[in-house]
N, C-alpha and C. Protein backbone atom coordinates (compact mmCIF):
# COMPACT_ATOMS: atom_id res chain seq x y z
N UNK A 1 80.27 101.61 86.49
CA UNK A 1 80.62 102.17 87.79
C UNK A 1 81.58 103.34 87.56
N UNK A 2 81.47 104.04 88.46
CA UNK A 2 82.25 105.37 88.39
C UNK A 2 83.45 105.06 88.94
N UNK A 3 84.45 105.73 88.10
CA UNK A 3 85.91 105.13 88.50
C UNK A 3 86.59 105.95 90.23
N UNK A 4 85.82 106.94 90.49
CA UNK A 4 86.19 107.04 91.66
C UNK A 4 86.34 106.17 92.90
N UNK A 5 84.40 105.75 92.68
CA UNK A 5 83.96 104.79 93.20
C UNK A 5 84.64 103.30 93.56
N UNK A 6 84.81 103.37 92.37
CA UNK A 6 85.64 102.01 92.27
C UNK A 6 86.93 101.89 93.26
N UNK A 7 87.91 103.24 92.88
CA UNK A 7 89.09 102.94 93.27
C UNK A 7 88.78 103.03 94.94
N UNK A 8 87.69 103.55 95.24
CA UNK A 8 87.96 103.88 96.57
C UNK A 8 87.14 102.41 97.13
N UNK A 9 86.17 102.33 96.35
CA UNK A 9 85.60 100.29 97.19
C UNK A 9 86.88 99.67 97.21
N UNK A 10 87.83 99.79 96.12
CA UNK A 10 89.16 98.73 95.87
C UNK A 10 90.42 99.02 97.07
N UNK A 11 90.38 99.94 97.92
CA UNK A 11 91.01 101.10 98.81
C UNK A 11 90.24 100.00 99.94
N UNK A 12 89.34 100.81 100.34
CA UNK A 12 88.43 100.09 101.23
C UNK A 12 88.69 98.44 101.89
N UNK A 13 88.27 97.73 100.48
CA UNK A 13 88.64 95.98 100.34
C UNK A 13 89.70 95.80 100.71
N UNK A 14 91.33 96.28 100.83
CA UNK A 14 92.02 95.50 100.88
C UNK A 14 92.51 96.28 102.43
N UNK A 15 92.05 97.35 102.59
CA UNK A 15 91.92 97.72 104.22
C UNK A 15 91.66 97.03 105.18
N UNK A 16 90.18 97.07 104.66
CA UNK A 16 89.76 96.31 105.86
C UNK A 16 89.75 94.92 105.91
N UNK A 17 90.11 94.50 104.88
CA UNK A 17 90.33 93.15 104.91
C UNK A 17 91.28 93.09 105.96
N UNK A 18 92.75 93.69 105.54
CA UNK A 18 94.10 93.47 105.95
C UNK A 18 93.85 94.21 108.12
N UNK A 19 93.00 95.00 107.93
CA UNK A 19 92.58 95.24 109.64
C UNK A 19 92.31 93.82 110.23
N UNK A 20 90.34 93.38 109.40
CA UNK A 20 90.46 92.03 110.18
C UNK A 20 91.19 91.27 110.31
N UNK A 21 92.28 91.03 109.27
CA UNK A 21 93.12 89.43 109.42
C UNK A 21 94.20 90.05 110.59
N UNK A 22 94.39 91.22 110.73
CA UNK A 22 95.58 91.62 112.15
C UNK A 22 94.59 91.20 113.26
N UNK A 23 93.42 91.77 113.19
CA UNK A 23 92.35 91.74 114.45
C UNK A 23 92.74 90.48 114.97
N UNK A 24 91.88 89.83 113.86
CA UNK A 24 91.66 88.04 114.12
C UNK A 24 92.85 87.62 115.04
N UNK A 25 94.10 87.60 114.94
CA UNK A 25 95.41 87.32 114.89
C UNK A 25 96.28 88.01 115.83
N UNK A 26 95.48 88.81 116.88
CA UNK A 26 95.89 89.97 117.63
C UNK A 26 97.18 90.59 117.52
N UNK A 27 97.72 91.29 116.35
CA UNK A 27 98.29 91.76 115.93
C UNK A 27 97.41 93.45 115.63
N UNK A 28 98.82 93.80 115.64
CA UNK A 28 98.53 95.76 115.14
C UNK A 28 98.56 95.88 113.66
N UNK A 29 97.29 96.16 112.91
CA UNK A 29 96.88 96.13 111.53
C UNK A 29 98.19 96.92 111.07
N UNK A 30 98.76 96.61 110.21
CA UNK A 30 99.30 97.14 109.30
C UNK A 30 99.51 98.40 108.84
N UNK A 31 97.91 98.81 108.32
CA UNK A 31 97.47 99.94 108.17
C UNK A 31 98.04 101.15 108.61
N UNK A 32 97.91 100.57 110.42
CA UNK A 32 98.37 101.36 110.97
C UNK A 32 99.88 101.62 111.53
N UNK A 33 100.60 101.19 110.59
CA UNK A 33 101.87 101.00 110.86
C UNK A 33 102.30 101.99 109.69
N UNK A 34 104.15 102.14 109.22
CA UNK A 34 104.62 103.03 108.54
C UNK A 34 104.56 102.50 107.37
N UNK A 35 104.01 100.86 106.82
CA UNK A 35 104.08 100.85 105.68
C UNK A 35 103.84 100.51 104.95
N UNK A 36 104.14 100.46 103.43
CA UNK A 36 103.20 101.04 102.25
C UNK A 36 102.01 100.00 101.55
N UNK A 37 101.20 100.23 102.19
CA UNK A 37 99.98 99.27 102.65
C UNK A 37 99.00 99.94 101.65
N UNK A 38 98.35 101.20 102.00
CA UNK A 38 97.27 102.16 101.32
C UNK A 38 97.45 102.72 99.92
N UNK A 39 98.75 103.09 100.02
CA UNK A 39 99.25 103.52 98.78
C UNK A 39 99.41 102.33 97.43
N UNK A 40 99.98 101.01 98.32
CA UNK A 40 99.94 100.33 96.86
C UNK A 40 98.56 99.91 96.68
N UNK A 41 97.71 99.68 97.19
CA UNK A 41 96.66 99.47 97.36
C UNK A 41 95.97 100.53 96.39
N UNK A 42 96.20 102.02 96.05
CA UNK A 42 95.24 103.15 95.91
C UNK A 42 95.71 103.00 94.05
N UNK A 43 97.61 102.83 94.30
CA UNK A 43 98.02 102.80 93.00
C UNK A 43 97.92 101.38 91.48
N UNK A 44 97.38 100.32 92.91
CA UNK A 44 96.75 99.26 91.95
C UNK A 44 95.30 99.40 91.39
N UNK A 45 94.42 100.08 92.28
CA UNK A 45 93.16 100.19 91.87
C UNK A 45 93.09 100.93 90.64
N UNK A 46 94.16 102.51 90.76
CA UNK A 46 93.93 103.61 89.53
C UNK A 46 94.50 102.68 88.70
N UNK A 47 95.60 101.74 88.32
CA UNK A 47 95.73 101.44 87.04
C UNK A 47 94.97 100.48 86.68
N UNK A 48 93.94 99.94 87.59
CA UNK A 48 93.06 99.11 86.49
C UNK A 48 92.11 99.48 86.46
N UNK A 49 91.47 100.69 86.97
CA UNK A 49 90.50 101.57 86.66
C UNK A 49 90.97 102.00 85.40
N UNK A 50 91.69 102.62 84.80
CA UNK A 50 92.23 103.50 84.11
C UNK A 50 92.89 102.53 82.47
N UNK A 51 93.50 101.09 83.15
CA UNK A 51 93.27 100.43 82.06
C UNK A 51 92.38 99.64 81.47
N UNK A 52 91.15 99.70 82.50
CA UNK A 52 90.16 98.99 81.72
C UNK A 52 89.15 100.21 81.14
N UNK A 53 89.01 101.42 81.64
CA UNK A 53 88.25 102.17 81.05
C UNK A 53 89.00 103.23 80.00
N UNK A 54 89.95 103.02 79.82
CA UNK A 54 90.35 104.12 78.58
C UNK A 54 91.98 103.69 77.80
N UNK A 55 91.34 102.17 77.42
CA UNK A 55 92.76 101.41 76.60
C UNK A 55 91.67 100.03 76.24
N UNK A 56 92.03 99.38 75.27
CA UNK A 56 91.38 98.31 74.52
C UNK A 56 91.88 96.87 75.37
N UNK A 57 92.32 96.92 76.19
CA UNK A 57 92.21 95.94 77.20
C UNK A 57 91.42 95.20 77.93
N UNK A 58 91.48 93.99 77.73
CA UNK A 58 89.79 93.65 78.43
C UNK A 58 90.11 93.69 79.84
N UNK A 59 89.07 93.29 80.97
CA UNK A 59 88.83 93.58 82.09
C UNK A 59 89.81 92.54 82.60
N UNK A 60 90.32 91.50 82.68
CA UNK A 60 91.02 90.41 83.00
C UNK A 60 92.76 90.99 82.98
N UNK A 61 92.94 91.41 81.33
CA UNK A 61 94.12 91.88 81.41
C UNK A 61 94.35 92.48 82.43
N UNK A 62 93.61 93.66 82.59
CA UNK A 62 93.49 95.31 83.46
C UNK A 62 93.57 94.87 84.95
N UNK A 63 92.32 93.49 85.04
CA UNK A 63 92.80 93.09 86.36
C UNK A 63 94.18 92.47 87.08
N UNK A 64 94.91 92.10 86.30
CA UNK A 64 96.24 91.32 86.48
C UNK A 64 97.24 92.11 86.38
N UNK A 65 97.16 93.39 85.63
CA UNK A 65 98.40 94.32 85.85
C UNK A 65 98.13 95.03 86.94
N UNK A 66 97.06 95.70 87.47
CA UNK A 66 96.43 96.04 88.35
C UNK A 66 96.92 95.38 89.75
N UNK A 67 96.63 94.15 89.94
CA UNK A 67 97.26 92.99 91.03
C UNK A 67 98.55 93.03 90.72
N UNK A 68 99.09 92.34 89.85
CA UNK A 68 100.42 92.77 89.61
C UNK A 68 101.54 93.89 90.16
N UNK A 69 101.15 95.32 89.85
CA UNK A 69 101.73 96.30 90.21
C UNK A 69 101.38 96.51 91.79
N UNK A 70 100.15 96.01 92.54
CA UNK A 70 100.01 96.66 93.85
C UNK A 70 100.92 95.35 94.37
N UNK A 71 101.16 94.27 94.07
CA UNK A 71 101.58 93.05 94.89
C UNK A 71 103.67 93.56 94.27
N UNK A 72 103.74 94.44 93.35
CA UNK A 72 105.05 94.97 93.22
C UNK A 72 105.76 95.78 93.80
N UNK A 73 104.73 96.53 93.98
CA UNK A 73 104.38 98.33 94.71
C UNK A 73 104.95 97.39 96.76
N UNK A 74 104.38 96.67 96.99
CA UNK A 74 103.93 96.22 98.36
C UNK A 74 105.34 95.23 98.55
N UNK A 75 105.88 94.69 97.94
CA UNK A 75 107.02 93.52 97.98
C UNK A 75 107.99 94.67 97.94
N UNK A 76 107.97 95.25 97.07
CA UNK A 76 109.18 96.56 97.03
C UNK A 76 109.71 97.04 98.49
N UNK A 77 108.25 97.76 98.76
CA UNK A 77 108.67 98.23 100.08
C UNK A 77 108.82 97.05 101.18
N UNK A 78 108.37 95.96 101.10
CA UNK A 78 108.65 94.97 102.27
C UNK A 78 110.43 95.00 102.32
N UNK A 79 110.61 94.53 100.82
CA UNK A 79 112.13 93.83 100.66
C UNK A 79 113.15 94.74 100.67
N UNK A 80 112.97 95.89 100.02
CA UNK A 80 113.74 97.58 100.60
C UNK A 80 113.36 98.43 101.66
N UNK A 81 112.23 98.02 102.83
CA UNK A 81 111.99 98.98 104.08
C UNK A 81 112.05 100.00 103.01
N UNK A 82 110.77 100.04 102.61
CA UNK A 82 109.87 101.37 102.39
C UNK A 82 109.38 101.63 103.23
N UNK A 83 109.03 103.01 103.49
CA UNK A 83 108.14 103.64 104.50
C UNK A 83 107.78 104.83 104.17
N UNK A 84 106.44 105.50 104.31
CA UNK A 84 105.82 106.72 104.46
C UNK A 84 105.85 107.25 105.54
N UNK A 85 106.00 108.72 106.01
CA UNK A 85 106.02 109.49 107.26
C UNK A 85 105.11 108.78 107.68
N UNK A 86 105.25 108.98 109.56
CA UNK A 86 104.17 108.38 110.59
C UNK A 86 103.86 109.68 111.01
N UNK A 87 102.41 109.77 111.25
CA UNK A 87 102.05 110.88 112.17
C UNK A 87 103.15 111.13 113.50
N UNK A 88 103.30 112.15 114.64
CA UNK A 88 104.11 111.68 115.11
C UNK A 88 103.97 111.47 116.48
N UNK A 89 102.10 111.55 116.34
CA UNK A 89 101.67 110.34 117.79
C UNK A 89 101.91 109.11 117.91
N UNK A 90 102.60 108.20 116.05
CA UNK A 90 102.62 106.93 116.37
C UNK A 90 104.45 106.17 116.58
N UNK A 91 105.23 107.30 116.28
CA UNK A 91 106.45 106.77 116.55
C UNK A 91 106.82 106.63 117.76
């Protein structure tokens, strides 16, 4: 698979996952809130794209640092109020 591809199905998956479970739950997705939801999401996919296709790592490793860093990336900003600019139709 093409690593674009990839990162962006892996982008995708944890989107829309994280939309339905707000849907379900009538809550305002996440997503669409200030925070850092997409990004750890974009920056877990490139490193296990990137460590499973160009480092001697098998796919398991690659997957667990991969999870690892986006579930680091995502706790970070929960537990320090991280936030990315909001458009400024949504503040």
């Amino acid at each position: 698979m093409d690593i674009p591809v990839a990162i962006i199905m892996g982008i995708f998956s944890a989107c829309l996952g994280g939309i339905i479970r707000d849907v379900i739950v009538n809550d305002v997705p996440v997503v669409f809130q200030r925070d850092i939801y997409i990004t750890a999401s974009l920056l877990g996919a490139m490193s296990y794209c990137l460590l499973f296709a160009y480092t001697p790592l098998s796919e398991g490793y690659a997957l667990v640092i991969g999870g690892a860093l986006t579930f680091i990336i995502r706790a970070l900003a929960i537990t320090r109020k991280f936030s990315i600019p909001a458009h400024k139709g949504l503040d």
